[in-house]
C-alpha atoms as a PDB file:
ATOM      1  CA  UNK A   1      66.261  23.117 -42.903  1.00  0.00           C
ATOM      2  CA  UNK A   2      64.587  25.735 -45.028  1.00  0.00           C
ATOM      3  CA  UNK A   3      61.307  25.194 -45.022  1.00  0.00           C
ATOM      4  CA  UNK A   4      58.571  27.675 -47.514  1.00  0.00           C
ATOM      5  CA  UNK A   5      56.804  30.239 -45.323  1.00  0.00           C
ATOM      6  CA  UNK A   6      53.755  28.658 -46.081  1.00  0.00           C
ATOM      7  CA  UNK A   7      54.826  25.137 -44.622  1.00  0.00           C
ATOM      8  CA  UNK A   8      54.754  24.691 -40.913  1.00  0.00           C
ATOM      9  CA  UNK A   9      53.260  27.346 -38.021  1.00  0.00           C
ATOM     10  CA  UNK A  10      55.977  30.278 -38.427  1.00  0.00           C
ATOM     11  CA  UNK A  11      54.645  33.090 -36.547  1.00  0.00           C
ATOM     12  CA  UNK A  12      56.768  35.459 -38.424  1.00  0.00           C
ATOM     13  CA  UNK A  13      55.992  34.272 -41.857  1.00  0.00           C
ATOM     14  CA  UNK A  14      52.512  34.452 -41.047  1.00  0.00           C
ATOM     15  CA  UNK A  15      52.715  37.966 -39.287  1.00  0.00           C
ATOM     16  CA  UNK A  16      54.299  39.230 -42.573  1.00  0.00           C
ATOM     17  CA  UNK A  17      51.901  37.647 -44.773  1.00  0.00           C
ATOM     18  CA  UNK A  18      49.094  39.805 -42.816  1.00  0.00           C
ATOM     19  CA  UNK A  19      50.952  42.845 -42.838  1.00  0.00           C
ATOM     20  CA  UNK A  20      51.378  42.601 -46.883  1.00  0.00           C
ATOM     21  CA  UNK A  21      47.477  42.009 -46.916  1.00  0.00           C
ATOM     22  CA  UNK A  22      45.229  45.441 -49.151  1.00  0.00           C
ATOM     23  CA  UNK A  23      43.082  47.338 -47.215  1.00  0.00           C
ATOM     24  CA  UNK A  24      40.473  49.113 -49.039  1.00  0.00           C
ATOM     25  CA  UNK A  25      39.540  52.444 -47.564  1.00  0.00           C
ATOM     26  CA  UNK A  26      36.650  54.459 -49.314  1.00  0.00           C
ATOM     27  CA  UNK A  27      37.166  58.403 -49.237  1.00  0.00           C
ATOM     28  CA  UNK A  28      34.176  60.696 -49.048  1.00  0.00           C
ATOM     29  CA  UNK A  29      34.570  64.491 -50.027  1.00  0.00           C
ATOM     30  CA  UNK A  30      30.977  65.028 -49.404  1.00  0.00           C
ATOM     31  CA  UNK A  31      31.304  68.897 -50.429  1.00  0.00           C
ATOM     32  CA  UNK A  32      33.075  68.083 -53.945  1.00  0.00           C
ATOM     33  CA  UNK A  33      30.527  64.860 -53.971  1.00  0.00           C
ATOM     34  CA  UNK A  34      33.501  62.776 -54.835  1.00  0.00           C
ATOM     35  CA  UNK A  35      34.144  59.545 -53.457  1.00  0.00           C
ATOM     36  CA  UNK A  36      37.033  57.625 -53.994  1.00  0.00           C
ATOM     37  CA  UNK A  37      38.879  54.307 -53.117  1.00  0.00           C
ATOM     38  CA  UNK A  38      42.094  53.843 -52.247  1.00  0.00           C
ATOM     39  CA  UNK A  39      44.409  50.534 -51.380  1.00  0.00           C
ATOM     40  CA  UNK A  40      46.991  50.192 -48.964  1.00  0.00           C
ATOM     41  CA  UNK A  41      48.934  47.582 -47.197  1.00  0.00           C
ATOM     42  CA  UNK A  42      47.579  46.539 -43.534  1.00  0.00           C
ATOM     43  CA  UNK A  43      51.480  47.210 -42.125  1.00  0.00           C
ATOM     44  CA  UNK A  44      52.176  50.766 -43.486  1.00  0.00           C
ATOM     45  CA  UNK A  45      48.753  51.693 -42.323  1.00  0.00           C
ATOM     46  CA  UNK A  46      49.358  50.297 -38.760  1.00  0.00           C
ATOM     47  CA  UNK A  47      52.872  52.347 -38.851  1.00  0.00           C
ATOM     48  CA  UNK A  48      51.773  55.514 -39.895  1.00  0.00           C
ATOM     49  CA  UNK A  49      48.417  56.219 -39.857  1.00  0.00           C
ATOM     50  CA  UNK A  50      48.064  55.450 -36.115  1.00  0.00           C
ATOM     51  CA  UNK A  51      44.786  56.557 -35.929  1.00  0.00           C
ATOM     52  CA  UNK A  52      43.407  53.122 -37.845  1.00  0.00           C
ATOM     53  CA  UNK A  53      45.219  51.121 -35.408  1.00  0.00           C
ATOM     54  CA  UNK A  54      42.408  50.160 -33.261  1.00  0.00           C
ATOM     55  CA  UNK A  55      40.115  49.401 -36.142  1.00  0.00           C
ATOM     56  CA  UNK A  56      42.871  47.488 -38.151  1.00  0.00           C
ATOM     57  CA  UNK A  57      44.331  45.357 -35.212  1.00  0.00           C
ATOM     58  CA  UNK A  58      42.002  42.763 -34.900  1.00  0.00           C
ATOM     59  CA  UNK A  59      41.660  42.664 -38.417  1.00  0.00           C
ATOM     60  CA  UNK A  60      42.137  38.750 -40.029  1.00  0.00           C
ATOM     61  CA  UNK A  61      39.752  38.963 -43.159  1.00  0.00           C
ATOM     62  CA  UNK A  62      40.335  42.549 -45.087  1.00  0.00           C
ATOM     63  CA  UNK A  63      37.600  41.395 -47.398  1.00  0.00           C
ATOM     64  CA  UNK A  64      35.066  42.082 -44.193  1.00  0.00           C
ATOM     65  CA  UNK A  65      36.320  45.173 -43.016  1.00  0.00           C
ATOM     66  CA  UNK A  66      34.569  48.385 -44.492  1.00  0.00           C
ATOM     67  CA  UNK A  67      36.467  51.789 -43.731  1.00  0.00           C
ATOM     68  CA  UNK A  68      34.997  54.676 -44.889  1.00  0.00           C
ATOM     69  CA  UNK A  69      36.941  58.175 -44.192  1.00  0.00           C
ATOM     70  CA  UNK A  70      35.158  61.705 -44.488  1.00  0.00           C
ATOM     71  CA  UNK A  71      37.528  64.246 -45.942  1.00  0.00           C
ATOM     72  CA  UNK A  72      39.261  66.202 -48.867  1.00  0.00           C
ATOM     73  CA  UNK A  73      39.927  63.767 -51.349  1.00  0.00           C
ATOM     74  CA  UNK A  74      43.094  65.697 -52.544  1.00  0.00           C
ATOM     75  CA  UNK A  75      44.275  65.540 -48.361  1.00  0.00           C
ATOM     76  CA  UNK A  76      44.151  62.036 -48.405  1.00  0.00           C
ATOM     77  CA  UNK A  77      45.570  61.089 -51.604  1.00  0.00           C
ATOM     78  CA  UNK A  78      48.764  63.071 -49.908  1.00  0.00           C
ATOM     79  CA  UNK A  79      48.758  61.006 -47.433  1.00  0.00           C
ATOM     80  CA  UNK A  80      48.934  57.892 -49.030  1.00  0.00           C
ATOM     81  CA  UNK A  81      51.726  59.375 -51.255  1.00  0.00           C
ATOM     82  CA  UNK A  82      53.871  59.941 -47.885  1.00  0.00           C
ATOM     83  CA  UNK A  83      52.768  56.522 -46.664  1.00  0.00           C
ATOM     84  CA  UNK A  84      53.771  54.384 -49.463  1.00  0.00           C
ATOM     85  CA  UNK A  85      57.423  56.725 -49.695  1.00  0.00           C
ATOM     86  CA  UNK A  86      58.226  56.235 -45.949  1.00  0.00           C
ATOM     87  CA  UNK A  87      60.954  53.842 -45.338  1.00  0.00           C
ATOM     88  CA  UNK A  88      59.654  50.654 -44.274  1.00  0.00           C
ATOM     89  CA  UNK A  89      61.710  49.110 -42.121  1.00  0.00           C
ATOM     90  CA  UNK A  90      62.828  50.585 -38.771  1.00  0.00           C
ATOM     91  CA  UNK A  91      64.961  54.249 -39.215  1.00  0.00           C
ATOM     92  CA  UNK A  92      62.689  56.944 -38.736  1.00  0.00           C
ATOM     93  CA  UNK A  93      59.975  57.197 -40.869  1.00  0.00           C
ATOM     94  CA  UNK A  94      59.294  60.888 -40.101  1.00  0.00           C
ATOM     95  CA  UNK A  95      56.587  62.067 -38.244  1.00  0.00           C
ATOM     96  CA  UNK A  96      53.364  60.078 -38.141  1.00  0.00           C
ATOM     97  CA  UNK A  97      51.017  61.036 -40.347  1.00  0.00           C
ATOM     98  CA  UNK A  98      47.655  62.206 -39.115  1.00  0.00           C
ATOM     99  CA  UNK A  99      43.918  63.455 -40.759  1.00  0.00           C
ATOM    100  CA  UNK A 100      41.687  65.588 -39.560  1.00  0.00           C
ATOM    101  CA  UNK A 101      39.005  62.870 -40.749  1.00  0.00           C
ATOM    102  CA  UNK A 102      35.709  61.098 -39.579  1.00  0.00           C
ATOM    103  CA  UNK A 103      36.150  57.271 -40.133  1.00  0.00           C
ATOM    104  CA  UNK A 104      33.582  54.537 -39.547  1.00  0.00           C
ATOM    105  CA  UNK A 105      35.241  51.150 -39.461  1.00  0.00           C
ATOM    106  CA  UNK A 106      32.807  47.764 -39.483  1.00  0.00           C
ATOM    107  CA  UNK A 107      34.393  44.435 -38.818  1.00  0.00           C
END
């Protein structure tokens, strides 16, 4: 039978649903004194920007979770750019990408 994803307990209906859900992520560039936010879903974050992964795992309300990242706005609106354009599922996504950047992450 094909039952909605919403109907019944299916794990991997529910696993994708979570993975699909926005993070918010607030950028600081304290020496422009810019700060910016940016959106991005919980899975691409968890795939390639590894360094979230502990903060983000756990994670079952995004509305309660506050990250805040200290560094060059421009930096980090390149890496969302390479994010969002990696492939998403399986093949190689390229190399992980990584920020020389301070985040504080508040469950």
């Amino acid at each position: 039978s094909d039952a909605p994803a919403s109907a019944g307990p299916g794990a991997s209906a529910t696993d994708k649903a979570r993975r699909e859900l926005p993070i918010s992520i607030r950028v600081c560039d304290e020496p422009r004194g810019v700060e910016r936010e940016f959106t991005c879903e919980l899975g691409l974050l968890l795939r390639h920007m590894r360094y979230f992964e502990t903060y983000l795992e756990s994670v079952r309300d995004p509305a309660e979770l506050d990250i805040s990242v200290h560094c060059d706005v421009g930096v980090f609106e390149w890496l969302m750019a390479y994010v969002h354009a990696a492939p998403r599922d399986g093949g190689e996504g390229g190399a992980h990408a990584h920020a020389h950047a301070h985040a504080h992450a508040h469950a």
